[in-house]
N, C-alpha and C. Protein backbone atom coordinates (compact mmCIF):
# COMPACT_ATOMS: atom_id res chain seq x y z
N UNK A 1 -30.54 95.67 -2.18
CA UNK A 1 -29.61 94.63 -2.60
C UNK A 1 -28.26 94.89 -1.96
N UNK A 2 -27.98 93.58 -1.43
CA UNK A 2 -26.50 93.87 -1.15
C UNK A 2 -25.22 93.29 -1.78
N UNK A 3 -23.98 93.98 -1.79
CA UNK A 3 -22.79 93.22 -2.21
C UNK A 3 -22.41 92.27 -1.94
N UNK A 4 -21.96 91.03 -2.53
CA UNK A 4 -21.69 89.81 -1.34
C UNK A 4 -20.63 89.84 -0.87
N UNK A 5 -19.11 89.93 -1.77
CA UNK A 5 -17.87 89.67 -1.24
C UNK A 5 -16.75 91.00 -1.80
N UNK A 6 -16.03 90.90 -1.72
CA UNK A 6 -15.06 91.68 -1.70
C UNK A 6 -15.15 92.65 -0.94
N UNK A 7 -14.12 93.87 -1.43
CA UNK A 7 -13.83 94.41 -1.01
C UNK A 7 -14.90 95.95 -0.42
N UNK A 8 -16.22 95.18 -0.75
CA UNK A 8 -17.79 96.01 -0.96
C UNK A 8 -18.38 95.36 -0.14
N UNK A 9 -18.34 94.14 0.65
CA UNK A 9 -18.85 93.52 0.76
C UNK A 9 -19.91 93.67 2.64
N UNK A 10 -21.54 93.74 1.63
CA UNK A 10 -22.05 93.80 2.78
C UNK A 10 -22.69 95.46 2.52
N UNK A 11 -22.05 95.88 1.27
CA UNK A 11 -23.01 97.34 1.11
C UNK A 11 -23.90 97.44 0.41
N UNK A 12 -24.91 98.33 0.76
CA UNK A 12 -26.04 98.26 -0.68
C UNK A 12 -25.53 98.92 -1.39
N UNK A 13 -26.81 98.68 -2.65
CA UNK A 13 -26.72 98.98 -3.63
C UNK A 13 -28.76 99.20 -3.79
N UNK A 14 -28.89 100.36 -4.84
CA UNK A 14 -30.43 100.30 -4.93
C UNK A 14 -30.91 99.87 -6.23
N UNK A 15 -31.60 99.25 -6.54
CA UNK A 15 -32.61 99.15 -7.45
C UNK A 15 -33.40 100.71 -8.57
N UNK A 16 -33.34 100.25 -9.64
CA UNK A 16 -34.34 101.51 -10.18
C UNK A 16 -35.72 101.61 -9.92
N UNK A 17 -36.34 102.28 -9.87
CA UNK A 17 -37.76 102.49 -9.59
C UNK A 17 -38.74 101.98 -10.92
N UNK A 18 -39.76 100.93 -10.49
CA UNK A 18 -40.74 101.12 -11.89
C UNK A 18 -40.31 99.32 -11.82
N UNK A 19 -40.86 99.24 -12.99
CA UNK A 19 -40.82 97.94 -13.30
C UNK A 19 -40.25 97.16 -14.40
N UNK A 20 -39.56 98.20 -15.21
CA UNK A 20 -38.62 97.90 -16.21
C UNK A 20 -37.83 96.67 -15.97
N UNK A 21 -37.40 96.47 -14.64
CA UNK A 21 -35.70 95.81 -14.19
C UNK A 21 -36.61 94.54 -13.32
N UNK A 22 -35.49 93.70 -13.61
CA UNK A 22 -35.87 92.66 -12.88
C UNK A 22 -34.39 92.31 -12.43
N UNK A 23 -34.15 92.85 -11.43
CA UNK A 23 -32.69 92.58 -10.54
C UNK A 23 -32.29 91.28 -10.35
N UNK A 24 -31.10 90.65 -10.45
CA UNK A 24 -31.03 89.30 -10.48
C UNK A 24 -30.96 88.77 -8.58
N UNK A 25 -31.70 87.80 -8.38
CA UNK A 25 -31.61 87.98 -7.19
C UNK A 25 -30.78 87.27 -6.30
N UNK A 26 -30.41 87.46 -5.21
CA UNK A 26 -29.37 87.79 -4.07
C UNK A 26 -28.80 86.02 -4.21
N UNK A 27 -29.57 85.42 -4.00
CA UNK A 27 -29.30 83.59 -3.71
C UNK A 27 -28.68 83.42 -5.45
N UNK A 28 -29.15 83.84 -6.67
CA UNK A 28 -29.00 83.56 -8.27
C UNK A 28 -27.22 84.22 -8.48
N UNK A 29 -27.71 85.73 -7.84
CA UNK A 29 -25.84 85.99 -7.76
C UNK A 29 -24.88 85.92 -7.26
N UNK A 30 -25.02 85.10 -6.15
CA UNK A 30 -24.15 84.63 -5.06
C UNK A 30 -23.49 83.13 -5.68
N UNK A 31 -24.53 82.13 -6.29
CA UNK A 31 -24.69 81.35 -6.41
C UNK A 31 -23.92 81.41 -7.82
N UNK A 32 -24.22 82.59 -9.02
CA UNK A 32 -23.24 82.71 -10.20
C UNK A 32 -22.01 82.95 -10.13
N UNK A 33 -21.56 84.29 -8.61
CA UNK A 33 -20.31 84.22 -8.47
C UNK A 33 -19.43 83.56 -7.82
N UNK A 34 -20.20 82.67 -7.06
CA UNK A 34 -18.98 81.20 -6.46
C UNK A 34 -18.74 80.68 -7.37
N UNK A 35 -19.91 80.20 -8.77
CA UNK A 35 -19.01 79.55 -9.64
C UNK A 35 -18.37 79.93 -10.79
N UNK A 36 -18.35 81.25 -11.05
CA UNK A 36 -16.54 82.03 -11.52
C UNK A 36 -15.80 82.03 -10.93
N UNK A 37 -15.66 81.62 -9.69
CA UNK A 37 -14.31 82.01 -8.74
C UNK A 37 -13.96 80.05 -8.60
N UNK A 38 -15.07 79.64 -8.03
CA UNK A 38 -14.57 78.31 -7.65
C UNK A 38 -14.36 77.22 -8.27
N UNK A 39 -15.43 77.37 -9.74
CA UNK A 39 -15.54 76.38 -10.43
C UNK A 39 -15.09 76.75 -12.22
N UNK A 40 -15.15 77.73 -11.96
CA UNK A 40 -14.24 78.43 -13.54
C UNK A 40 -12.59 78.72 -13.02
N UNK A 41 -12.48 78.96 -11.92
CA UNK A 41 -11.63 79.34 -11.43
C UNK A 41 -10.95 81.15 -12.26
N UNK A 42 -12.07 81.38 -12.43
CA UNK A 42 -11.89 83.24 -12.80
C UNK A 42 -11.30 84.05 -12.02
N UNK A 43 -10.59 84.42 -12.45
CA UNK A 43 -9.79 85.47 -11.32
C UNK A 43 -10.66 87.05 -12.00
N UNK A 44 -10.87 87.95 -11.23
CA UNK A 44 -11.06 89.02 -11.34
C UNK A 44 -10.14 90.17 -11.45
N UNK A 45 -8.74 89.67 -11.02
CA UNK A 45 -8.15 90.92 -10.56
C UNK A 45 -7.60 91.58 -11.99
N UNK A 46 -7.68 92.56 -12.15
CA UNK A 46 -7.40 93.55 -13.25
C UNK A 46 -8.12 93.37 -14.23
N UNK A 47 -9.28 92.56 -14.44
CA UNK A 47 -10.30 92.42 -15.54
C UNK A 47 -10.96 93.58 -16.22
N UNK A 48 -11.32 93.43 -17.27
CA UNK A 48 -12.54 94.38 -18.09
C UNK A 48 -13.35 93.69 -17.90
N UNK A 49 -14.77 94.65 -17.62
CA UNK A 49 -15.75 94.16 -17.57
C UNK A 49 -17.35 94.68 -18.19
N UNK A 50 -18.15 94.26 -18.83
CA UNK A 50 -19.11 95.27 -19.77
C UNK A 50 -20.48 94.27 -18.82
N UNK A 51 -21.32 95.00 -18.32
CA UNK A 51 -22.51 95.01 -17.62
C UNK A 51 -23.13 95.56 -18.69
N UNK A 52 -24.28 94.74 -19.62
CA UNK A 52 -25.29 95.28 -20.76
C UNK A 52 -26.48 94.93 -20.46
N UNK A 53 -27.18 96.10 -20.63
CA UNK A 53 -28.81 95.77 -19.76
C UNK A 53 -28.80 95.86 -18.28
N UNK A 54 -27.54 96.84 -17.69
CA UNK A 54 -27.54 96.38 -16.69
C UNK A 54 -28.61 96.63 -15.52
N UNK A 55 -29.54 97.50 -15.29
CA UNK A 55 -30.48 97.54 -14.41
C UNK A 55 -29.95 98.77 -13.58
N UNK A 56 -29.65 98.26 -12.61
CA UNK A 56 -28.76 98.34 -10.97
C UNK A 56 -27.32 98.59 -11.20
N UNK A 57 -26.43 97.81 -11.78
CA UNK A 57 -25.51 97.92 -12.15
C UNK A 57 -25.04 96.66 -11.51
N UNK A 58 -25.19 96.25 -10.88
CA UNK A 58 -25.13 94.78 -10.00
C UNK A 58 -24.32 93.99 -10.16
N UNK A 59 -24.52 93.93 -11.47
CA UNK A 59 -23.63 92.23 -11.51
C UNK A 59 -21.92 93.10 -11.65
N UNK A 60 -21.55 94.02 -12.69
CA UNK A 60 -20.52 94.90 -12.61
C UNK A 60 -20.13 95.47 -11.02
N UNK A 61 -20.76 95.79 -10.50
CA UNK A 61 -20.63 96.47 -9.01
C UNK A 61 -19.87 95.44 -8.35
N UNK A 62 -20.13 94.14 -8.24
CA UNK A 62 -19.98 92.90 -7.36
C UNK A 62 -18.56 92.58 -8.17
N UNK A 63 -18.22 92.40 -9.73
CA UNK A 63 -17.35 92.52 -10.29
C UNK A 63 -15.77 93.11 -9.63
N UNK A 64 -16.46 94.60 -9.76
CA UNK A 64 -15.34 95.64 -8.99
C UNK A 64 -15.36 95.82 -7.59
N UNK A 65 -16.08 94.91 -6.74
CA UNK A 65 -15.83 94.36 -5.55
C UNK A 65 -14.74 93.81 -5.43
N UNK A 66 -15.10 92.57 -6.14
CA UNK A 66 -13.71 91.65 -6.51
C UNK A 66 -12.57 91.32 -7.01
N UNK A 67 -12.65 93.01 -7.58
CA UNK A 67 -10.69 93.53 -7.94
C UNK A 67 -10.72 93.59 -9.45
N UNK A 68 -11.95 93.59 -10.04
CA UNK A 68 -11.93 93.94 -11.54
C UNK A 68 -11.38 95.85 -11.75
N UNK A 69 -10.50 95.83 -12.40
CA UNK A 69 -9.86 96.85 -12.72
C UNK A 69 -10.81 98.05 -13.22
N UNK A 70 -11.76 97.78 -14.03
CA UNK A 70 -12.93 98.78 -14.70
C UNK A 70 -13.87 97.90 -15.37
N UNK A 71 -15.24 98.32 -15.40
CA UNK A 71 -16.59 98.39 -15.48
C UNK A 71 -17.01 99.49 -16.57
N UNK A 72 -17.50 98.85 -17.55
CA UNK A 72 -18.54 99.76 -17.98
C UNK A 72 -19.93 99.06 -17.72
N UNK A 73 -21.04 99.80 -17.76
CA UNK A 73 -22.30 99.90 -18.13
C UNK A 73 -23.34 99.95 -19.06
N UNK A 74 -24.09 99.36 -19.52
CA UNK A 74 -25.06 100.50 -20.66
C UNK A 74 -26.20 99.59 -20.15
N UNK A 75 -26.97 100.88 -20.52
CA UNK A 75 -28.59 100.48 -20.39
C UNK A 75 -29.09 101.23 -21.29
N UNK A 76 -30.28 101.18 -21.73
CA UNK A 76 -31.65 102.01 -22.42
C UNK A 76 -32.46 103.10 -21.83
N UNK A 77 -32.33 102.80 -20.59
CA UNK A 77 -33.74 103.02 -19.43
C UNK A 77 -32.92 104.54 -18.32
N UNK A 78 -33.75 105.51 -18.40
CA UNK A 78 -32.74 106.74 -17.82
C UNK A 78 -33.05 106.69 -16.34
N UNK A 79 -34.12 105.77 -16.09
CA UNK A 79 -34.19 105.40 -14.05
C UNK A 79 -32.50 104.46 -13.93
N UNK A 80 -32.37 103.53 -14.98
CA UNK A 80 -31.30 102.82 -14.81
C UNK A 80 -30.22 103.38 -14.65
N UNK A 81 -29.54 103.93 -15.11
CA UNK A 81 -28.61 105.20 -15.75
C UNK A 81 -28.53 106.21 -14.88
N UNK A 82 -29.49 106.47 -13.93
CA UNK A 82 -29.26 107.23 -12.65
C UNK A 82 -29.10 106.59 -11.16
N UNK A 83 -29.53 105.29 -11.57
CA UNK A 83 -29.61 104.44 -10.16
C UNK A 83 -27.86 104.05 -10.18
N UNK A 84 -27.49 103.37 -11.98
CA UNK A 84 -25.98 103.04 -11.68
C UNK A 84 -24.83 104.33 -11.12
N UNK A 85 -25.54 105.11 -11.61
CA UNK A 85 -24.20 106.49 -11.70
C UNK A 85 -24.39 106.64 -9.91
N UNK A 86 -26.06 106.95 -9.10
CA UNK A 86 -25.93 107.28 -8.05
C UNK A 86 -25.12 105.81 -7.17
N UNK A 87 -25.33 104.43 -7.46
CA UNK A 87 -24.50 103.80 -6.81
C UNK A 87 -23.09 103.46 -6.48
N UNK A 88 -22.51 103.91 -7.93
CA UNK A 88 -21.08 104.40 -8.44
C UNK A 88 -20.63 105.20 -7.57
N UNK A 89 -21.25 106.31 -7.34
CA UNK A 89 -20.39 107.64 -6.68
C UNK A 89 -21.20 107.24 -5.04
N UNK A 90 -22.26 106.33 -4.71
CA UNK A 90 -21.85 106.42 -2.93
C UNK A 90 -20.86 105.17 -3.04
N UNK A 91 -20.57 104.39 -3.70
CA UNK A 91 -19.27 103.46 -3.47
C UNK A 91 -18.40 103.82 -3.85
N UNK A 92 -18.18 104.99 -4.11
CA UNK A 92 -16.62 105.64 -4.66
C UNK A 92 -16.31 104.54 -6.05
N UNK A 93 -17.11 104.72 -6.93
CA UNK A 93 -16.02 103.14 -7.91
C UNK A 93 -16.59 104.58 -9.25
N UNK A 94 -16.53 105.49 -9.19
CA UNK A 94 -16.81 106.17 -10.39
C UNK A 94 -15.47 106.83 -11.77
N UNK A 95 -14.74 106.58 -10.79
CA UNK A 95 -13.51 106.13 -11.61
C UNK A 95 -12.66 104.81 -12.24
N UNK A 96 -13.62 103.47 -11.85
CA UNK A 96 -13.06 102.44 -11.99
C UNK A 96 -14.29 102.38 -13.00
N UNK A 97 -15.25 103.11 -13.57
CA UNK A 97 -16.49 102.85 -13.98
C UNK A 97 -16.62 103.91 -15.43
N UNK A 98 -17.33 103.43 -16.51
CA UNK A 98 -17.75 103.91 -17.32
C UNK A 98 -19.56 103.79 -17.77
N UNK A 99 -20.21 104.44 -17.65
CA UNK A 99 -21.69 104.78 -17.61
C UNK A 99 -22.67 105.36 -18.93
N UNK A 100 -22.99 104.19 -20.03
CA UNK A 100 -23.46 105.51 -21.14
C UNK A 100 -25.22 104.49 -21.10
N UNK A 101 -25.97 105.35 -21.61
CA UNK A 101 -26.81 105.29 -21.97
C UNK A 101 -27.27 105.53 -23.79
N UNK A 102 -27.40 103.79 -23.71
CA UNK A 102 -27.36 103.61 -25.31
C UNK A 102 -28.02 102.37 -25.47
N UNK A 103 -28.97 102.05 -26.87
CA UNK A 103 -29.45 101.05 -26.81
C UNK A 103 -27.81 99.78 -27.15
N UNK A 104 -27.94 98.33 -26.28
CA UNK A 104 -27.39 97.81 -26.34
C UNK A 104 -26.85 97.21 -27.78
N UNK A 105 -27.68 96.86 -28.43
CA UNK A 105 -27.64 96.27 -29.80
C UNK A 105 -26.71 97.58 -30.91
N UNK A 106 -26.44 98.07 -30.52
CA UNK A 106 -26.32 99.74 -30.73
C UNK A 106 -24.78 100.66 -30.52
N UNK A 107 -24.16 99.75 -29.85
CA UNK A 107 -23.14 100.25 -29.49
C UNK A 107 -21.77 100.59 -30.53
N UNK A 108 -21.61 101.90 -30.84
CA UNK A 108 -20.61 102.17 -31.81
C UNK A 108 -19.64 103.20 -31.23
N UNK A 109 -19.36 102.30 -30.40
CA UNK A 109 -17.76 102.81 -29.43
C UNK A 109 -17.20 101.58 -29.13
N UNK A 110 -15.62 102.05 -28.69
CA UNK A 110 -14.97 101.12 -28.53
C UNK A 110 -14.43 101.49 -26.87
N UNK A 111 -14.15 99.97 -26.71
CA UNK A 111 -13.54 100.01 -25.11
C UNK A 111 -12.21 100.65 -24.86
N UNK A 112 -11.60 100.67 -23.95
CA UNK A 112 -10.41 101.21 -24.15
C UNK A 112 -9.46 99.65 -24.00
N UNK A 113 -9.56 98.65 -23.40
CA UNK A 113 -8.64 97.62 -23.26
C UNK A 113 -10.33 96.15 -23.97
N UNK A 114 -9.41 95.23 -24.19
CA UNK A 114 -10.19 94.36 -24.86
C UNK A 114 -11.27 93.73 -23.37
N UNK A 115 -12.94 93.50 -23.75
CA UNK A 115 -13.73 92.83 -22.44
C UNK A 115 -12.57 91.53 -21.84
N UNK A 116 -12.88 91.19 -20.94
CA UNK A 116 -12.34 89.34 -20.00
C UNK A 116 -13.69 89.24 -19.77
N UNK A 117 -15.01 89.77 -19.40
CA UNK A 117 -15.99 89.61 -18.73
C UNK A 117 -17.08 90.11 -19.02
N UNK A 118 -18.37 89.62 -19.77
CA UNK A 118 -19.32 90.56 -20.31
C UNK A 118 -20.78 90.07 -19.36
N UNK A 119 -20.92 90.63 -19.01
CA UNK A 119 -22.59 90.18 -18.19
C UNK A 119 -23.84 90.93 -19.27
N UNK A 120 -24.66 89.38 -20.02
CA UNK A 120 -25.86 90.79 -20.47
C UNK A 120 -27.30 89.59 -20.02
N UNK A 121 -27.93 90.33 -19.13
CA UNK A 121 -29.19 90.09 -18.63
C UNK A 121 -30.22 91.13 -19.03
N UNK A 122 -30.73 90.91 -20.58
CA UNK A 122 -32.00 91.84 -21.03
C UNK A 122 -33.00 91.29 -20.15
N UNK A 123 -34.16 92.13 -20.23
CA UNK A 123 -35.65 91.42 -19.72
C UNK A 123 -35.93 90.17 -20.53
N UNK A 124 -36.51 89.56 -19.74
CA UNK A 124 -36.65 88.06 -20.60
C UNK A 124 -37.63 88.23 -21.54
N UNK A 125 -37.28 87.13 -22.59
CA UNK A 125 -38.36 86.89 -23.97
C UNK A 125 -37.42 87.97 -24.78
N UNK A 126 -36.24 88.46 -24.23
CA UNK A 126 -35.43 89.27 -25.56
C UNK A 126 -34.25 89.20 -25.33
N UNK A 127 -34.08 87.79 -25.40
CA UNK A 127 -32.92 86.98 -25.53
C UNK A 127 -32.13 87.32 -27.52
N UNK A 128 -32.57 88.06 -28.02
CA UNK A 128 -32.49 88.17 -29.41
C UNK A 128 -31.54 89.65 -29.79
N UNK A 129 -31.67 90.08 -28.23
CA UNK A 129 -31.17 91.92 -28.43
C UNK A 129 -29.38 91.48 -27.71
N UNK A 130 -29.39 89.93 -27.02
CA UNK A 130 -28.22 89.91 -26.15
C UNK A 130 -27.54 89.23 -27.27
N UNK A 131 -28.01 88.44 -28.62
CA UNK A 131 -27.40 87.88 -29.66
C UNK A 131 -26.86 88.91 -30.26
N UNK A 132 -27.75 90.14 -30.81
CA UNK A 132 -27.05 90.91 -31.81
C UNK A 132 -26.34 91.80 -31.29
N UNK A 133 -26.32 92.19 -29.56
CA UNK A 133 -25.22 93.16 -29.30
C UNK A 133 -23.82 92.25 -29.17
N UNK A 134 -23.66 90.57 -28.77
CA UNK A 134 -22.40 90.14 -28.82
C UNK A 134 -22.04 89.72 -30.10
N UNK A 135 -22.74 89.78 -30.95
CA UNK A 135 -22.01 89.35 -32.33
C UNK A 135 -21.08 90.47 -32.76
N UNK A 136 -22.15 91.93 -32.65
CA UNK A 136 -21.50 93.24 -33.31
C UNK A 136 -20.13 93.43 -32.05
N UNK A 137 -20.37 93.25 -30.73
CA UNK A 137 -19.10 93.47 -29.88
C UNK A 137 -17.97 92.58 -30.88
N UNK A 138 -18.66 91.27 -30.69
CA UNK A 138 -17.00 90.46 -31.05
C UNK A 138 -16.97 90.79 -32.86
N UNK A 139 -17.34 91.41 -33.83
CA UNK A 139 -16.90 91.90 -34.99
C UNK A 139 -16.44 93.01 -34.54
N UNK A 140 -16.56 93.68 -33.83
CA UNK A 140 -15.40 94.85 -33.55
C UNK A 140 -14.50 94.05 -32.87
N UNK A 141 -13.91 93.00 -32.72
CA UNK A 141 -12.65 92.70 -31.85
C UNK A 141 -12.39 93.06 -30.80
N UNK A 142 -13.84 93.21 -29.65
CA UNK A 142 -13.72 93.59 -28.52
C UNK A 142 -13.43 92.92 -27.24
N UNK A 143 -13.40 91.80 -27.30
CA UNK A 143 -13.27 90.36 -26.12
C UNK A 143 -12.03 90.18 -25.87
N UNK A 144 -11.75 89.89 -24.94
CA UNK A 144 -10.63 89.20 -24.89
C UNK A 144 -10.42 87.61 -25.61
N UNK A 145 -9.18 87.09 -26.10
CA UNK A 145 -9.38 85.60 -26.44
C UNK A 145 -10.09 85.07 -25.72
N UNK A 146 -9.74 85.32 -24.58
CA UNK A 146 -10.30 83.95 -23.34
C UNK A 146 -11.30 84.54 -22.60
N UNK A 147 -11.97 85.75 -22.90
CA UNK A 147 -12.84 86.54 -22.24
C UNK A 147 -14.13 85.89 -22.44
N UNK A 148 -15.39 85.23 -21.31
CA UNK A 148 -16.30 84.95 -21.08
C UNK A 148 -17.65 85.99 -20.96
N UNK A 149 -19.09 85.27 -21.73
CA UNK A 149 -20.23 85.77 -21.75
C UNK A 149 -20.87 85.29 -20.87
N UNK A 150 -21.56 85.89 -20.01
CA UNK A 150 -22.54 85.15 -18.90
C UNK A 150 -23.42 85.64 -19.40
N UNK A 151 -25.14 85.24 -19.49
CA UNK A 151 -26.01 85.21 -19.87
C UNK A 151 -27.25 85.07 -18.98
N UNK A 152 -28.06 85.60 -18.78
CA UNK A 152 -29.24 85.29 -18.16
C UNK A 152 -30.68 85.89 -18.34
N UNK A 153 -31.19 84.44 -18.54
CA UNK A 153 -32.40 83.53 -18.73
C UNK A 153 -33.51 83.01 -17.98
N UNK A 154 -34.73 83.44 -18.42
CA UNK A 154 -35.64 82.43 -17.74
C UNK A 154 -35.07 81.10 -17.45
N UNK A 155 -35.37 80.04 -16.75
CA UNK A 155 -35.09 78.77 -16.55
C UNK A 155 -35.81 78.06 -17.48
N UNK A 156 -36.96 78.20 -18.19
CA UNK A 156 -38.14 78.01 -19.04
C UNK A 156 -37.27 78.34 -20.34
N UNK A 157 -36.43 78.83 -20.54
CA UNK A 157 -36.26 79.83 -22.15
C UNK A 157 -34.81 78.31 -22.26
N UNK A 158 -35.03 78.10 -23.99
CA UNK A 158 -33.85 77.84 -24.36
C UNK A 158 -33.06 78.35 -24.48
N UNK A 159 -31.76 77.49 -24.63
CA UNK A 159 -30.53 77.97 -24.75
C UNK A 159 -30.20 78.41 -26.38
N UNK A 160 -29.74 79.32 -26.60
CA UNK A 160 -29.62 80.06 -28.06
C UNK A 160 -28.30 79.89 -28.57
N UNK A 161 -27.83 79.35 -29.76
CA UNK A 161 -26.40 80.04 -29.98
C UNK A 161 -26.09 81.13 -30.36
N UNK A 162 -24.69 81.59 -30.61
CA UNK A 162 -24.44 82.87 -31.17
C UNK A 162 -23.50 83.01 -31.39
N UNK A 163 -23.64 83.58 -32.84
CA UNK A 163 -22.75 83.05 -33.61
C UNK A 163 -21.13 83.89 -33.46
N UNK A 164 -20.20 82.69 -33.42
CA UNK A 164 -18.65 83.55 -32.98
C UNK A 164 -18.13 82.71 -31.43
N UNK A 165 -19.72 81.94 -31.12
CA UNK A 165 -19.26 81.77 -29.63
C UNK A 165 -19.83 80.80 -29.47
N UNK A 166 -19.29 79.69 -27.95
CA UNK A 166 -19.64 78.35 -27.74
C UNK A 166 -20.58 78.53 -26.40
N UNK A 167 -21.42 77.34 -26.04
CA UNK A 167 -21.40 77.64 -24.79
C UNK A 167 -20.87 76.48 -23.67
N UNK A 168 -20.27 76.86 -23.17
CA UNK A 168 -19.49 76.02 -22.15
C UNK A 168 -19.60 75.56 -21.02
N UNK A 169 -20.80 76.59 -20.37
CA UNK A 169 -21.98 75.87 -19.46
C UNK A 169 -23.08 76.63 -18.96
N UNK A 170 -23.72 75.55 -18.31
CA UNK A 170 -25.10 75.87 -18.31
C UNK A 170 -25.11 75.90 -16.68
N UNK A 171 -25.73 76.74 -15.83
CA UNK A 171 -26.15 76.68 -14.45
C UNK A 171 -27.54 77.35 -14.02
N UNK A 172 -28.58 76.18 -13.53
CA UNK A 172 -29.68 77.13 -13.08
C UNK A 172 -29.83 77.25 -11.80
N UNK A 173 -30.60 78.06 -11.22
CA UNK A 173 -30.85 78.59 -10.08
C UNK A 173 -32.33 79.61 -9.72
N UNK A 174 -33.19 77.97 -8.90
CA UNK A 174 -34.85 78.40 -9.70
C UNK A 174 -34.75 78.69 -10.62
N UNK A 175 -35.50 80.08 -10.89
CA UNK A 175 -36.17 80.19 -12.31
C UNK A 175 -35.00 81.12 -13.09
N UNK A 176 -33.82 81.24 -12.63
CA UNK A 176 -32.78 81.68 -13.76
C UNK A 176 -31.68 80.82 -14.25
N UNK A 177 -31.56 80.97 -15.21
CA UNK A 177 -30.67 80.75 -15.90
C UNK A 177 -29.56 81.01 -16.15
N UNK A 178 -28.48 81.34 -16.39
CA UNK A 178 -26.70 81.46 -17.07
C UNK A 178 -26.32 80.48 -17.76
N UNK A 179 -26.00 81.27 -18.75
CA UNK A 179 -25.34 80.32 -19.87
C UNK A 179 -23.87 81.07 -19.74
N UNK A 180 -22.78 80.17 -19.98
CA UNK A 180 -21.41 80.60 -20.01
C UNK A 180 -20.78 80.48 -21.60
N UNK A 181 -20.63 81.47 -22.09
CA UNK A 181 -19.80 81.20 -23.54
C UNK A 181 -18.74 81.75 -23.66
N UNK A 182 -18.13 81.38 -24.54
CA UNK A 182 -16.50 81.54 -24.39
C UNK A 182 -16.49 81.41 -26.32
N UNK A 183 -15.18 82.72 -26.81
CA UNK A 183 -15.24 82.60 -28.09
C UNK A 183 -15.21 81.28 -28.74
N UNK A 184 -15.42 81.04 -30.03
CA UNK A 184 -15.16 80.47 -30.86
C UNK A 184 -13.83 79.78 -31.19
């Protein structure tokens, strides 16, 4: 996989081994991040950003391409958790980066500055683990006001609410999905 733009742009990045991860693919994230930049008009620069479920680390990586200030991570899966940390340290971003291994739904830490940017892409059909880890985030008061959820979905799977949060749009691309929510 490669980075698309910034200041990364054009480096790999690897995949975990096995079949746990289903990496979002190259045309789906190119295609999600033109429209934070062009059509949300999102700026990245100095953002928080929380990658949950992240796989690869991918969607965060491409993030801090694009001038997001810090990245955390979490995953479940310890192939994941070694693929993000080894991609972290050959892109030098291991200081712009935070890395734990914890179930998502699960998380009883706090960030150090409030999220702007949360990416959570579980394996599909458990669209139910990305509800109860953003409810418990935003009851800890972790979002920013204006801080956005991206979401991704089979193209097949409905759209879910959750509760605390709207969704503000919908974009597919083949068989994935993003849903965009924004607090309450």
């Amino acid at each position: 996989m490669k980075i698309i733009s910034g200041c990364l742009s054009g480096r790999l990045i690897k995949s975990p081994k096995g079949s746990k991860t289903r990496p979002t693919s190259a045309r789906a994230k190119e295609s999600l991040f033109n429209f934070l930049a062009h059509g949300l008009k999102f700026n990245f620069d100095q953002t928080q950003v929380l990658d949950l479920f992240a796989g690869s680390g991918s969607l965060g990586i491409e993030s801090l391409s694009r001038g997001a200030k810090f990245c955390s991570f979490i995953d479940n899966d310890i192939n994941s958790i070694i693929t993000i940390k080894d991609n972290l340290k050959n892109l030098n971003l291991e200081k712009q980066s935070f890395v734990k291994k914890c179930d998502a739904t699960n998380i009883n830490f706090k960030f150090s500055k409030p999220l702007d940017l949360i990416f959570s892409d579980p394996p599909y059909k458990n669209f139910s683990k990305t509800k109860i880890a953003l409810e418990k985030i935003n009851k800890k008061k972790l979002i920013n006001k204006k801080g956005i959820v991206i979401t991704e979905l089979s193209s097949n799977d409905n759209i879910e609410m959750i509760e605390g949060f709207v969704v503000n749009k919908k974009k597919t691309i083949g068989n994935t999905q993003f849903c965009i929510y924004s607090l309450n």
